[in-house]
Each structure stands twice: as structure tokens, then as C-alpha cells.
N, C-alpha and C. Protein backbone atom coordinates (compact mmCIF):
# COMPACT_ATOMS: atom_id res chain seq x y z
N UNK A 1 38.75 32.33 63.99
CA UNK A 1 39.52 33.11 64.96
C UNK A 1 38.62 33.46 66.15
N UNK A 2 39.03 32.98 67.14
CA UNK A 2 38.00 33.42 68.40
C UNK A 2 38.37 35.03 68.96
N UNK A 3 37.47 35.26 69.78
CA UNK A 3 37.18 36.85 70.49
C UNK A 3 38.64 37.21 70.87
N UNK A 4 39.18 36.44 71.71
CA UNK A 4 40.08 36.83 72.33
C UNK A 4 41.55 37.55 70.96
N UNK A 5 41.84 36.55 70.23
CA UNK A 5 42.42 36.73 69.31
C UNK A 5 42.11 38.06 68.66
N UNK A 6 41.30 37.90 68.36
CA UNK A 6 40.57 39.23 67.37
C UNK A 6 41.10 40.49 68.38
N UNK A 7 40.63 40.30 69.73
CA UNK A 7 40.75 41.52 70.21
C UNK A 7 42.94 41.78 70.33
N UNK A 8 43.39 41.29 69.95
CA UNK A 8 44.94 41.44 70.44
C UNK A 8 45.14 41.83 69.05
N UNK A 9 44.72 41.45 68.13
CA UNK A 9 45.41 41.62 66.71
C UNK A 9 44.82 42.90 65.95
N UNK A 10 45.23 43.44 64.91
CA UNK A 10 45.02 44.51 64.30
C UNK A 10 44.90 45.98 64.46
N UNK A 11 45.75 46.33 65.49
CA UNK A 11 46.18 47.39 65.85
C UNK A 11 46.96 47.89 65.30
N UNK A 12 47.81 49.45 65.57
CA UNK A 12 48.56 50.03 64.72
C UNK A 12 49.86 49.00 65.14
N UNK A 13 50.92 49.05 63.55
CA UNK A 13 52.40 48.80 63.66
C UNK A 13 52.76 49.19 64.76
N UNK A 14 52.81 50.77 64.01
CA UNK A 14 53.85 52.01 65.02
C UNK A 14 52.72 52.81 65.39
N UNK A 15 52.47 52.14 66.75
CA UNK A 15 51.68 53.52 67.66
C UNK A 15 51.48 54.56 67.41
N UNK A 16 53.22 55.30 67.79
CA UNK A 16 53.11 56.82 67.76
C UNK A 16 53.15 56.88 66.63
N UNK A 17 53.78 56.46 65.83
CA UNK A 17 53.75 57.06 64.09
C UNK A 17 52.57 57.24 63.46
N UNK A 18 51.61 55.66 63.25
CA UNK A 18 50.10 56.02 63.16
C UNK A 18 49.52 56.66 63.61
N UNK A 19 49.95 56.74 64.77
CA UNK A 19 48.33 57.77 65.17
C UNK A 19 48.54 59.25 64.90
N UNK A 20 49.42 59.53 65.01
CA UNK A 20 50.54 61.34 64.45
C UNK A 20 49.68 61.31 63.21
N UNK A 21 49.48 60.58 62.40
CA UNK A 21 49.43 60.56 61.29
C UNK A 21 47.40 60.81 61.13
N UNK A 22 46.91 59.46 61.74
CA UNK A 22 45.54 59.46 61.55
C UNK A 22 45.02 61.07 62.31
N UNK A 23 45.74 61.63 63.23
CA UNK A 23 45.45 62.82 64.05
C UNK A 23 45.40 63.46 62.83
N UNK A 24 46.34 63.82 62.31
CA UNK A 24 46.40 65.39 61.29
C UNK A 24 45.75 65.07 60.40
N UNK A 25 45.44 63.96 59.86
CA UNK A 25 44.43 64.00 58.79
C UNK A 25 42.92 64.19 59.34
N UNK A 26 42.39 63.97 60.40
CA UNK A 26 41.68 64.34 61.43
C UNK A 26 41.48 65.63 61.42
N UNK A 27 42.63 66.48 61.61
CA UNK A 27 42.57 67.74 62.28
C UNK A 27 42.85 68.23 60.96
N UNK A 28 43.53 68.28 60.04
CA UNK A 28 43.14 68.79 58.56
C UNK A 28 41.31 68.53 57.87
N UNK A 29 41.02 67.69 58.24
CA UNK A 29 40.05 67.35 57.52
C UNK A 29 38.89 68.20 58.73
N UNK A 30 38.85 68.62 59.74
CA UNK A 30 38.18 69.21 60.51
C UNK A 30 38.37 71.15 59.81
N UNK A 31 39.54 71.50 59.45
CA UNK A 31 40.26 72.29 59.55
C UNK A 31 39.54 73.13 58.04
N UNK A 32 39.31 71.93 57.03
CA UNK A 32 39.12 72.38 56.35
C UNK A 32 37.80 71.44 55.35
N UNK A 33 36.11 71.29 55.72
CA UNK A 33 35.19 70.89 56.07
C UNK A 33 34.93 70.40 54.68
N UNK A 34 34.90 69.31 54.64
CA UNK A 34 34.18 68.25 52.93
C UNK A 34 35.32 67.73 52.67
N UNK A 35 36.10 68.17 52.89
CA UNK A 35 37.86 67.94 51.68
C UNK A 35 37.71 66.13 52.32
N UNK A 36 38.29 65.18 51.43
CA UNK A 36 38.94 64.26 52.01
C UNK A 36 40.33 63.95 51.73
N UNK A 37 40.31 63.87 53.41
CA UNK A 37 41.74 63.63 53.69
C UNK A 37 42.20 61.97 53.58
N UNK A 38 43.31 61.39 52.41
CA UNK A 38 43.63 60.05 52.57
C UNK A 38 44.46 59.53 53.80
N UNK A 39 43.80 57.94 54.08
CA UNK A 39 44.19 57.56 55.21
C UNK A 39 44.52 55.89 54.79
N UNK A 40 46.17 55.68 54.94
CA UNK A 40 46.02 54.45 54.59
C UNK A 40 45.55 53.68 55.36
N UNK A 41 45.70 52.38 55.35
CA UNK A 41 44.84 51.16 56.21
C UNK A 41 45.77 51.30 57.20
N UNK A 42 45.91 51.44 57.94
CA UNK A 42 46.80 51.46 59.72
C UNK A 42 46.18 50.43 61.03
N UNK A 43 44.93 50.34 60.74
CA UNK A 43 44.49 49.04 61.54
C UNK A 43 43.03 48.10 60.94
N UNK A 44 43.03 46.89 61.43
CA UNK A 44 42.13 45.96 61.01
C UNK A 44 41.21 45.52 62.17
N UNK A 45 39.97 45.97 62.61
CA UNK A 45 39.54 45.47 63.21
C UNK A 45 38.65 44.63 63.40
N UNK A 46 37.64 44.24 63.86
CA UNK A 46 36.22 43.19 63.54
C UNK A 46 35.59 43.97 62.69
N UNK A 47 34.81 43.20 61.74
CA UNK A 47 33.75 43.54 61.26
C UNK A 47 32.49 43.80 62.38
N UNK A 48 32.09 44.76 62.33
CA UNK A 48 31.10 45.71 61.33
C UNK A 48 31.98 47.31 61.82
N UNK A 49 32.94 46.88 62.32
CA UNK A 49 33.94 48.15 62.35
C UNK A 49 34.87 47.95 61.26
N UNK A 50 35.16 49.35 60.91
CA UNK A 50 35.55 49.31 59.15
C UNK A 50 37.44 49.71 60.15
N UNK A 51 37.91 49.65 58.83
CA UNK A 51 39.43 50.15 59.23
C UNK A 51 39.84 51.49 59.14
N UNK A 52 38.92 52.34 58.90
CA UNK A 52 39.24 53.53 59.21
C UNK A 52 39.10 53.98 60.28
N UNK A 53 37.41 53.74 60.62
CA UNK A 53 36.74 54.35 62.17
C UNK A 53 37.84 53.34 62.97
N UNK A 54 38.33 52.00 62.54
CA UNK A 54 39.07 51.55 63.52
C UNK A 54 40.11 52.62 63.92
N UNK A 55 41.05 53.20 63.04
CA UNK A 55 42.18 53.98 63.25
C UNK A 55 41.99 55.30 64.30
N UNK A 56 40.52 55.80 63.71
CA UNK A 56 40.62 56.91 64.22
C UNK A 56 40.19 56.46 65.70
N UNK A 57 39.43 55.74 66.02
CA UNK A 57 39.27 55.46 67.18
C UNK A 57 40.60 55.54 68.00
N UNK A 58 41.66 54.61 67.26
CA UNK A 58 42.87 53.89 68.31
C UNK A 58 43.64 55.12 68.44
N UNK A 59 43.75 56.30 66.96
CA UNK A 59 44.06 57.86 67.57
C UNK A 59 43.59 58.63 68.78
N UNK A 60 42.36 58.53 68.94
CA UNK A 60 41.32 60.05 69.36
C UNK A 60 41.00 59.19 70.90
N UNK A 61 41.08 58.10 71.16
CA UNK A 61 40.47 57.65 72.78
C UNK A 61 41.53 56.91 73.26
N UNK A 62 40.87 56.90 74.49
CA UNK A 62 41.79 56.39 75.58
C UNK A 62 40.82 56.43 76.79
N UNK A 63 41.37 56.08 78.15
CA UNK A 63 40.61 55.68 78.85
C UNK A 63 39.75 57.04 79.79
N UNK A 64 39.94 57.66 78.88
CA UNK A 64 39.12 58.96 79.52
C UNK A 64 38.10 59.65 78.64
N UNK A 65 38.03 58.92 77.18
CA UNK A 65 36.69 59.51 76.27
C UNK A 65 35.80 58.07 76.31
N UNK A 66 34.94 58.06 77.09
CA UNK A 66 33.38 57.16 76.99
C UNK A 66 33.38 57.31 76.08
N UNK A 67 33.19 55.80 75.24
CA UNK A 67 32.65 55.64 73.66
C UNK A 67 30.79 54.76 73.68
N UNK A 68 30.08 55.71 72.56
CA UNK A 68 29.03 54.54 72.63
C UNK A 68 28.99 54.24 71.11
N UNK A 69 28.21 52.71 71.27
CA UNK A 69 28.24 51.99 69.61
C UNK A 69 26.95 52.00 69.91
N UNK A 70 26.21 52.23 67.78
CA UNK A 70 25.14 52.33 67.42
C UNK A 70 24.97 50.45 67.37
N UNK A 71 23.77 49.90 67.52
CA UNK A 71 23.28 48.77 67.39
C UNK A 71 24.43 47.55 66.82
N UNK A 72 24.17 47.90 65.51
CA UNK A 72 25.22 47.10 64.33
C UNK A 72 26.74 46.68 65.51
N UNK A 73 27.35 47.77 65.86
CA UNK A 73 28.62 47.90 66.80
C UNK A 73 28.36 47.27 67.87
N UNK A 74 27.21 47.73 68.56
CA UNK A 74 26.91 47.03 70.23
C UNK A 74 26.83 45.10 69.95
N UNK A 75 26.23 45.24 68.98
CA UNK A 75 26.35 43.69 68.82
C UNK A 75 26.99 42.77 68.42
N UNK A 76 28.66 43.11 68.55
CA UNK A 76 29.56 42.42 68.12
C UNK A 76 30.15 42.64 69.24
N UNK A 77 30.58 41.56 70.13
CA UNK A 77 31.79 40.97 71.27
C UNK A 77 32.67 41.48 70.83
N UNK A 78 33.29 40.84 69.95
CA UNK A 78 34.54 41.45 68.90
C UNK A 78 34.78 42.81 68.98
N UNK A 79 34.04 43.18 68.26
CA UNK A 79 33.95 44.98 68.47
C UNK A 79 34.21 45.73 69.50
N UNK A 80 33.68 45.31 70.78
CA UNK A 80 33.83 46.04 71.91
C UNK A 80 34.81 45.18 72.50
N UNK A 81 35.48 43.94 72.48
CA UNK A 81 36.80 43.51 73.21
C UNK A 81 37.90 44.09 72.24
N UNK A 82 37.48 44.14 71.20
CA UNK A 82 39.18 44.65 70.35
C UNK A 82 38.78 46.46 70.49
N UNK A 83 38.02 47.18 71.10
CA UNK A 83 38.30 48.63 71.16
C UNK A 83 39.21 48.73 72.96
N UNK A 84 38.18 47.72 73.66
CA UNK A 84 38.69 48.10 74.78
C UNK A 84 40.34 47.78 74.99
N UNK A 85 40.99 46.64 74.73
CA UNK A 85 42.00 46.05 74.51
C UNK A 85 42.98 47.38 74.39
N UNK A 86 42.55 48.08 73.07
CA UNK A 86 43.26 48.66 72.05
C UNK A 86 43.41 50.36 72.53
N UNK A 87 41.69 50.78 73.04
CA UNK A 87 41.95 52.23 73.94
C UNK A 87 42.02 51.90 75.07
N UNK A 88 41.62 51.20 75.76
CA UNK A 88 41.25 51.10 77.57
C UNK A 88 40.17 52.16 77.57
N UNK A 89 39.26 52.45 76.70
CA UNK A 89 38.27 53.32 76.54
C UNK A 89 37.00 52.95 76.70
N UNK A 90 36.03 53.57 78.08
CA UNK A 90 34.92 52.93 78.80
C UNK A 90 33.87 52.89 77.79
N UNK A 91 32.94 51.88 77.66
CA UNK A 91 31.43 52.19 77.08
C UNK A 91 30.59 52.88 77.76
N UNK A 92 30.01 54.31 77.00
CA UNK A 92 29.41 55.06 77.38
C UNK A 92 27.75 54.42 77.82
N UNK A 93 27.33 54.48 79.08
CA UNK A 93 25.60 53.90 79.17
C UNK A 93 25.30 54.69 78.59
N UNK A 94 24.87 55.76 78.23
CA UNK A 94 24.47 56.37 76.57
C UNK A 94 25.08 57.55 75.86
N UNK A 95 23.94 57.69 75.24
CA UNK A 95 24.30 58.22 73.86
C UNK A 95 25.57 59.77 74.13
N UNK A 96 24.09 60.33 75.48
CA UNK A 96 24.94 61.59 75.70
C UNK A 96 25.61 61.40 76.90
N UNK A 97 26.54 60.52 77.44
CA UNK A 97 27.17 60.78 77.77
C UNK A 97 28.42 60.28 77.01
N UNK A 98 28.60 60.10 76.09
CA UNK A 98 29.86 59.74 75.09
C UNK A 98 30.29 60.76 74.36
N UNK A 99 32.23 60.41 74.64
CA UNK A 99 32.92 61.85 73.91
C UNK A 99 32.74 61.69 72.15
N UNK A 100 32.77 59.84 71.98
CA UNK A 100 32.41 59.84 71.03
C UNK A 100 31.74 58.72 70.41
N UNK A 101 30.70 58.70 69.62
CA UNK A 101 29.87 57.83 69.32
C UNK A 101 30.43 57.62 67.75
N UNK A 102 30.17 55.75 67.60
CA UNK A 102 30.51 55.18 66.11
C UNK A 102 29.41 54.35 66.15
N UNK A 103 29.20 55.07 64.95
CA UNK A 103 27.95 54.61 63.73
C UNK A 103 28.08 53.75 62.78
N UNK A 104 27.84 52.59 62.91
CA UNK A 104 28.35 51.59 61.49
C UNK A 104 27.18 51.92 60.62
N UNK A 105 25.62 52.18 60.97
CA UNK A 105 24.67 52.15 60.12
C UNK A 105 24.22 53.53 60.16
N UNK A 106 24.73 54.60 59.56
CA UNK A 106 24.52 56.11 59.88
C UNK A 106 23.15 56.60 59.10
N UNK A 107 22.62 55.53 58.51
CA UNK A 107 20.88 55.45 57.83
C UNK A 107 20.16 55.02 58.73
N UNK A 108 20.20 54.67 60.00
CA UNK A 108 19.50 53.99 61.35
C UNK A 108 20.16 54.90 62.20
N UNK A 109 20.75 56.01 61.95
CA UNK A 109 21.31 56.61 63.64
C UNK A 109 19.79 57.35 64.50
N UNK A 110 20.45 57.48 65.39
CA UNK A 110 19.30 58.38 66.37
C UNK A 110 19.36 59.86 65.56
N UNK A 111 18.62 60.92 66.40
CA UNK A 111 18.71 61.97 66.02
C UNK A 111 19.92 62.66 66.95
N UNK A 112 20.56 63.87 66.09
CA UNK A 112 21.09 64.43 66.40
C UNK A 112 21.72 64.82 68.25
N UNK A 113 20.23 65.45 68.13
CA UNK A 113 19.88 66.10 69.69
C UNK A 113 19.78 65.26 70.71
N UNK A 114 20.41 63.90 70.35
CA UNK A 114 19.95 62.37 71.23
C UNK A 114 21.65 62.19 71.91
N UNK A 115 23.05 63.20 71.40
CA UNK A 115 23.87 62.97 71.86
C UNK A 115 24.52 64.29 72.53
N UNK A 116 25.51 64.10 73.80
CA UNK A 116 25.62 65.45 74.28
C UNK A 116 26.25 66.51 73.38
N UNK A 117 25.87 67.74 73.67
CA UNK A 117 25.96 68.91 73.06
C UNK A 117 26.85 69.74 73.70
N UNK A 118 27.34 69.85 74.88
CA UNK A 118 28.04 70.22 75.35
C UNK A 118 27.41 71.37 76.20
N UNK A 119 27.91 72.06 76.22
CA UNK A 119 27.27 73.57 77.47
C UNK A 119 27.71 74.79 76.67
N UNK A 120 27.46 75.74 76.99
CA UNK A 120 27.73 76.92 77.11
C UNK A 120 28.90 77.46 77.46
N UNK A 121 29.37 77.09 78.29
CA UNK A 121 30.15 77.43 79.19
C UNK A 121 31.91 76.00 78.31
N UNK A 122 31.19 74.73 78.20
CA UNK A 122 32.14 73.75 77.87
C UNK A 122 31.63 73.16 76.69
N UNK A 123 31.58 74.20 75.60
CA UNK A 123 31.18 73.43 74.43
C UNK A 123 32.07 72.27 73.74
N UNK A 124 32.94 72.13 74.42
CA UNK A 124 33.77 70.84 73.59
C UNK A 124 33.45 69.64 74.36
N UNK A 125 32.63 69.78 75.27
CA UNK A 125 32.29 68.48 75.99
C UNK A 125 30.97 67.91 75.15
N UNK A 126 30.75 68.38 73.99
CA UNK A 126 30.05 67.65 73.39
C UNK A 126 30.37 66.29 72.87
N UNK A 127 29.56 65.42 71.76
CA UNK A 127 29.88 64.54 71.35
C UNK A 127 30.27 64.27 70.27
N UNK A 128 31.63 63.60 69.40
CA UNK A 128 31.82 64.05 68.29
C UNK A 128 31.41 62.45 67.54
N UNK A 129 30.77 62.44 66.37
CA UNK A 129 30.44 61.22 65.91
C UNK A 129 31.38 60.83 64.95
N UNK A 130 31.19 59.73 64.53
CA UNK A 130 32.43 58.99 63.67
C UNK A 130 31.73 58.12 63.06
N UNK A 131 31.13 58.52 61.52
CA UNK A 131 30.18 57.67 60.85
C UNK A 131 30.78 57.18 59.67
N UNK A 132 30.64 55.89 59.63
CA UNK A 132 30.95 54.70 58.15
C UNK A 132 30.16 55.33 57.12
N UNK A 133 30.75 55.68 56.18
CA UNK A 133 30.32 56.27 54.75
C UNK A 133 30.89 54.75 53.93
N UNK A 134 30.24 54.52 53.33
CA UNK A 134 30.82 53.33 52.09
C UNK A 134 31.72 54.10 50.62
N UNK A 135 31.09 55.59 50.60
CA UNK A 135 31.99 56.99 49.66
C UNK A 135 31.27 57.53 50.08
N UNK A 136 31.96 58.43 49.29
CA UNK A 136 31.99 60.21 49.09
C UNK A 136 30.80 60.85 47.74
N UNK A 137 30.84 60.19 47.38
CA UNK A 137 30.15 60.42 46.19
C UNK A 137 28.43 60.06 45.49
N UNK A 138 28.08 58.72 46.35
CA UNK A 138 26.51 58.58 46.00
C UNK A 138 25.46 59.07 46.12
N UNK A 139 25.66 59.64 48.06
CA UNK A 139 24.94 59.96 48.04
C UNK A 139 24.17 61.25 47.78
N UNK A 140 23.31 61.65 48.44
CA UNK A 140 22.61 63.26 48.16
C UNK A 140 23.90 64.48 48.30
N UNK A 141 23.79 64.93 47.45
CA UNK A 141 24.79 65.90 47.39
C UNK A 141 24.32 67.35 48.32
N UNK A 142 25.63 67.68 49.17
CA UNK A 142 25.14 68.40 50.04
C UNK A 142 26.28 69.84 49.70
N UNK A 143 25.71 71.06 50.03
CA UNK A 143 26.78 72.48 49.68
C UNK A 143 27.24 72.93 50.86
N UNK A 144 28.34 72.41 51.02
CA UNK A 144 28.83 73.16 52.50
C UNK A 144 29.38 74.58 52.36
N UNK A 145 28.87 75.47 53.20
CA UNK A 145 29.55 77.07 53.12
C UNK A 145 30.38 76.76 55.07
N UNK A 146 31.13 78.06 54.82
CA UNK A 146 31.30 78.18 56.13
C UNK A 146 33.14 78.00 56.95
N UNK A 147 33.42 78.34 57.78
CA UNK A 147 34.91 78.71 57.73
C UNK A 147 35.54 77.22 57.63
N UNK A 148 36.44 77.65 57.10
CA UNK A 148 37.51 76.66 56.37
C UNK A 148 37.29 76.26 54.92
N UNK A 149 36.07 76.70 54.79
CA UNK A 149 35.77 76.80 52.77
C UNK A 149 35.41 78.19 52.22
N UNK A 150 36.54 78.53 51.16
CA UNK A 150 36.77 79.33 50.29
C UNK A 150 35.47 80.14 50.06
N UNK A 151 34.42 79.26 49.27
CA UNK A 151 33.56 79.37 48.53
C UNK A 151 32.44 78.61 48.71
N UNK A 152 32.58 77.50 48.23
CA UNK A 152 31.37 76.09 48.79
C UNK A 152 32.20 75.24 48.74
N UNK A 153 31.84 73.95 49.16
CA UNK A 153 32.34 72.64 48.90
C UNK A 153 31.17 71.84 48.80
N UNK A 154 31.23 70.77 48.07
CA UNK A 154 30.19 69.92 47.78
C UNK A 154 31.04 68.28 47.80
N UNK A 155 29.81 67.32 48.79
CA UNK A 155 30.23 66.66 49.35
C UNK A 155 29.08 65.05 48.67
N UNK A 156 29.03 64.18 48.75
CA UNK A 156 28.05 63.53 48.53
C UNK A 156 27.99 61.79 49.37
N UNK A 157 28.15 61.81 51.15
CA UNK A 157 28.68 60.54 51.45
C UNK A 157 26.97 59.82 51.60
N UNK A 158 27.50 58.96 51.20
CA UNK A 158 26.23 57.87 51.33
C UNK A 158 25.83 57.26 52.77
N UNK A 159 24.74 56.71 52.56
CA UNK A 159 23.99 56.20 53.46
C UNK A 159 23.88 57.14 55.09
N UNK A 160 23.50 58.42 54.51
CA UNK A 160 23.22 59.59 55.51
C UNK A 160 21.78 59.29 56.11
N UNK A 161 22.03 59.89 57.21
CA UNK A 161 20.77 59.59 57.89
C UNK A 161 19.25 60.86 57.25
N UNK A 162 18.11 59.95 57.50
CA UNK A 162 17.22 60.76 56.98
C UNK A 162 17.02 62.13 57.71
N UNK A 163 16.81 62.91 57.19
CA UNK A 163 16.60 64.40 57.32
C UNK A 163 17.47 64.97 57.91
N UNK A 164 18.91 64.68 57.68
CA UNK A 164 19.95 64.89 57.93
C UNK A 164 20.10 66.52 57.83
N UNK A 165 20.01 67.13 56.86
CA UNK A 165 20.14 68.39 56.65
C UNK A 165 19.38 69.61 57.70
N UNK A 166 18.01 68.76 57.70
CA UNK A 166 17.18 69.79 59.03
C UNK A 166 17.66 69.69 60.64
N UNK A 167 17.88 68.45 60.66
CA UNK A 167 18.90 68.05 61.70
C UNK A 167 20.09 68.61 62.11
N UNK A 168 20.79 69.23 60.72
CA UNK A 168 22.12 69.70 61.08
C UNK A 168 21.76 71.55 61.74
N UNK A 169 20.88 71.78 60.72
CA UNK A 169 20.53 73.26 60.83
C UNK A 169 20.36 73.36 61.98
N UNK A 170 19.53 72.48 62.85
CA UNK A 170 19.62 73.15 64.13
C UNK A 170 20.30 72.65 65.41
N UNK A 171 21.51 71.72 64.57
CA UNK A 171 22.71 71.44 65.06
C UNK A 171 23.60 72.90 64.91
N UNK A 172 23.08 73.75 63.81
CA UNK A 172 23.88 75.46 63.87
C UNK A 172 23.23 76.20 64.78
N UNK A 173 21.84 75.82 64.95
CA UNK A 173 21.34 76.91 65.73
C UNK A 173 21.95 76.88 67.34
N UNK A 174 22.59 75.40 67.77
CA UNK A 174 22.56 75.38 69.18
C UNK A 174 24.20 76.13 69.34
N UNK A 175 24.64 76.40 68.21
CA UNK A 175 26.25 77.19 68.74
C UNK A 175 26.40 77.69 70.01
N UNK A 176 27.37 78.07 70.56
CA UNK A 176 28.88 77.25 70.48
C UNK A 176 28.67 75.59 70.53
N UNK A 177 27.09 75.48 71.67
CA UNK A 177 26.97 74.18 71.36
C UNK A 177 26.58 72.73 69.80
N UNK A 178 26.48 72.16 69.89
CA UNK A 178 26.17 70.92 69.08
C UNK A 178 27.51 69.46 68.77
N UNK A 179 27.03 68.89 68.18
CA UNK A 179 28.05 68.16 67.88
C UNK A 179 28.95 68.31 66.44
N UNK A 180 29.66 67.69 66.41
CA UNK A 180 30.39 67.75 65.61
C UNK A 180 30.66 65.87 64.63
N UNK A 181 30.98 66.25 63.32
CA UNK A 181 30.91 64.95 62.91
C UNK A 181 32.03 64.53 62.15
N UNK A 182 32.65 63.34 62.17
CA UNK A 182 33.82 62.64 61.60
C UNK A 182 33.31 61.69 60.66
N UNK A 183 33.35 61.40 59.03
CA UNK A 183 32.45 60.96 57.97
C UNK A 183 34.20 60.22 57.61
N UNK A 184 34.11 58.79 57.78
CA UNK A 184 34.92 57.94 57.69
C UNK A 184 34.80 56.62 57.19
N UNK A 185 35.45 56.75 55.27
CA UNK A 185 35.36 56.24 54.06
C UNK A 185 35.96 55.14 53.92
N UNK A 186 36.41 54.58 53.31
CA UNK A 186 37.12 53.59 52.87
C UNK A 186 38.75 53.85 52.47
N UNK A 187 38.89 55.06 52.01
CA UNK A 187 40.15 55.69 51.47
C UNK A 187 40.77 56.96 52.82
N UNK A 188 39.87 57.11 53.39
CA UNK A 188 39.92 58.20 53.89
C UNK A 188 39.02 59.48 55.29
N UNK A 189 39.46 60.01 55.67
CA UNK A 189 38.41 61.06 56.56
C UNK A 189 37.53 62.39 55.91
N UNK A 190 36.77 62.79 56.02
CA UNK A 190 35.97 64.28 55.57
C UNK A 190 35.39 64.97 56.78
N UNK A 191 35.36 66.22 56.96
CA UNK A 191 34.69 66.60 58.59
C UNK A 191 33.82 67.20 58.44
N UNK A 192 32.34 67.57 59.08
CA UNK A 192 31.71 68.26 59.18
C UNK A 192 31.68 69.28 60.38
N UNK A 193 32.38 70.00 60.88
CA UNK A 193 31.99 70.66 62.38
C UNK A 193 31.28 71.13 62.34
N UNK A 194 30.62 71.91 63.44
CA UNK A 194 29.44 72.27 63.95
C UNK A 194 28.61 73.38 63.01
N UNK A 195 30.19 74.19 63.19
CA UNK A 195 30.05 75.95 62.51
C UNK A 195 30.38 75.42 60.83
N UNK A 196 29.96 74.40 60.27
CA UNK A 196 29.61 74.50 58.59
C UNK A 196 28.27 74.06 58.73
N UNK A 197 27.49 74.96 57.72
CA UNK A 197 26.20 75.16 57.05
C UNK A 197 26.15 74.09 55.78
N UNK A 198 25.09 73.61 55.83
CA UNK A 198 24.87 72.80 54.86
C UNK A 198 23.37 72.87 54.48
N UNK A 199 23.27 72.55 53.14
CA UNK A 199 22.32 73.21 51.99
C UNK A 199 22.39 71.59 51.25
N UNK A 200 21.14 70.91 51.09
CA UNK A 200 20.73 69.85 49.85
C UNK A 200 20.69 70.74 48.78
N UNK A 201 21.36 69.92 47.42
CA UNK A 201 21.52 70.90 46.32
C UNK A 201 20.60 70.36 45.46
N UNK A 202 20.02 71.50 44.80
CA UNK A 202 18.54 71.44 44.15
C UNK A 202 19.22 70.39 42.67
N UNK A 203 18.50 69.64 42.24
CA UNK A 203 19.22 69.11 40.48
C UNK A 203 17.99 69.07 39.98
């Protein structure tokens, strides 16, 4: 199947219906931090873009959120003709200036503080990431406290980036600023926002 092809095919059925759909599980899964929210398959895109981050992408952009791709992503034609096709959504020249950055290899990402954070004044002009988890479950198990959880939640997505946890902490310290993160499975979405605390759990 050549580029061109690839980029026309595997988009949502029903537009508005899918994306209504990939949104609230989005905004539930933001709403309420570790939970995963199920997401059926709604689009197919190139490999090394999975079909979830595909969906949420074809939800959340359009031609006014700059997207940037981590390595794995930048180096597929495919990849970047079937997003543009699909959002009309610009490639960000970097990191921080993108509304949102996708991570196919979230064990090779940059650091944190490498994407915009937003202001003071416009903390949602930060950057929200959208990282390929393969599950929920392998990896290092992490204790999320913090609004939208009861009590704790405990989360375990694989192939997290190293020192992820010290990273995040002072992803809390920069409140209202930092980013925010979208952890996007095979079955499904999980959210991390800014304002949840996270703790490696001792075993």
C-alpha cells in the first residue's frame, strides 16, 4: 500500500459519533486520574502509530493544535501524511511549541521540562502528551493521590520513561503550570493531569 493510500484510509466511520465518544472517554479518564477508560478501535493508522493515539489524535486536533512526533513517529511519511490528511494539524518545529506531543517510544522521551508548560497567566497553553503504553499493568507500579481519586489509585503502564516519577514531582511543583499526560493502551485511555501526585510503590 503506498503513502498516499495509507494517508486517505483509516479514519473514523462516523466523525461526529467517534470522536463524541473518544472525547468523553478522554475527559472521563482526565476527570478521574489512573481509571481506564475503554476505547474501541475507531481508527487504523500507520504503524508506529497505534489505534488509539490514532483516535485520540483525530478527536483532540485540528488545524490549530501544532503536533510534534517523538523520533519513532517523525520517521514515518505515513505517519505524518495520514495525521495531516486526517487533522489539517501543523507539525510543531518543537517540542515546546506543541499543543500536543505523541510518543510512540515513551522509554526514549525527552524530559519533561523539554515541552511547553504553559504560563501563569495561560496555563492551558501547555503541552499535553499522548504516550503508547503496550498495558496497564507491567510496568512499575505507581500510587496516584490527588483530586478525582477517592483514596489512591494504583496504576502500572509500561515502558515509562526513566525517572519518571522525579520528573513528575516537579511537573507538581510548576502548578498551575506543567503538562499534562494522556497514557494510551491498546484497550483503552488512563490520564495523568498535572494536579495528581504520584509515589513509586515500595514492594
Amino acid at each position: 500500500m503506498d503513502i498516499a493510500t495509507q494517508s486517505i484510509e483509516g479514519g473514523f466511520a462516523d466523525p461526529v459519533f467517534n470522536a463524541q465518544m473518544v472525547f468523553r472517554a478522554v475527559m472521563d479518564a482526565m476527570a478521574r486520574p489512573g481509571t481506564l477508560q475503554p476505547l474501541p478501535v475507531f481508527a487504523r493508522p500507520p504503524a508506529p502509530l497505534s489505534a488509539t493515539t490514532g483516535a485520540i489524535v483525530l478527536a483532540l486536533c485540528d488545524n490549530d493544535t501544532p503536533h510534534w512526533l517523538d523520533p519513532a513517529l517523525q520517521a514515518s511519511p505515513a505517519v505524518k501524511s495520514w495525521l495531516g490528511f486526517h487533522t489539517g494539524a501543523p507539525l510543531a518545529n518543537t517540542p515546546a511549541d506543541a499543543h500536543f506531543a505523541l510518543i510512540a517510544s515513551p522509554a526514549e522521551m525527552m524530559a519533561l521540562d523539554g515541552f511547553s508548560q504553559g504560563t501563569q497567566d495561560y496555563p492551558d497553553r501547555s503541552t499535553t502528551l499522548i504516550l503508547q503504553v503496550s498495558d496497564f499493568v507491567s510496568g512499575t507500579p505507581l500510587l496516584l493521590e490527588g483530586p478525582g481519586i477517592e483514596l489512591t489509585m494504583t496504576i502500572a503502564p509500561a515502558q515509562m520513561p526513566r525517572h519518571f516519577v522525579e520528573q513528575w514531582k516537579q511537573n507538581n511543583q510548576r502548578f498551575p503550570r506543567g503538562v499534562d499526560i494522556i497514557l494510551a493502551g491498546p484497550d483503552g485511555v488512563a490520564c495523568l493531569p498535572r494536579t495528581t501526585h504520584i509515589k513509586t510503590m515500595e514492594t
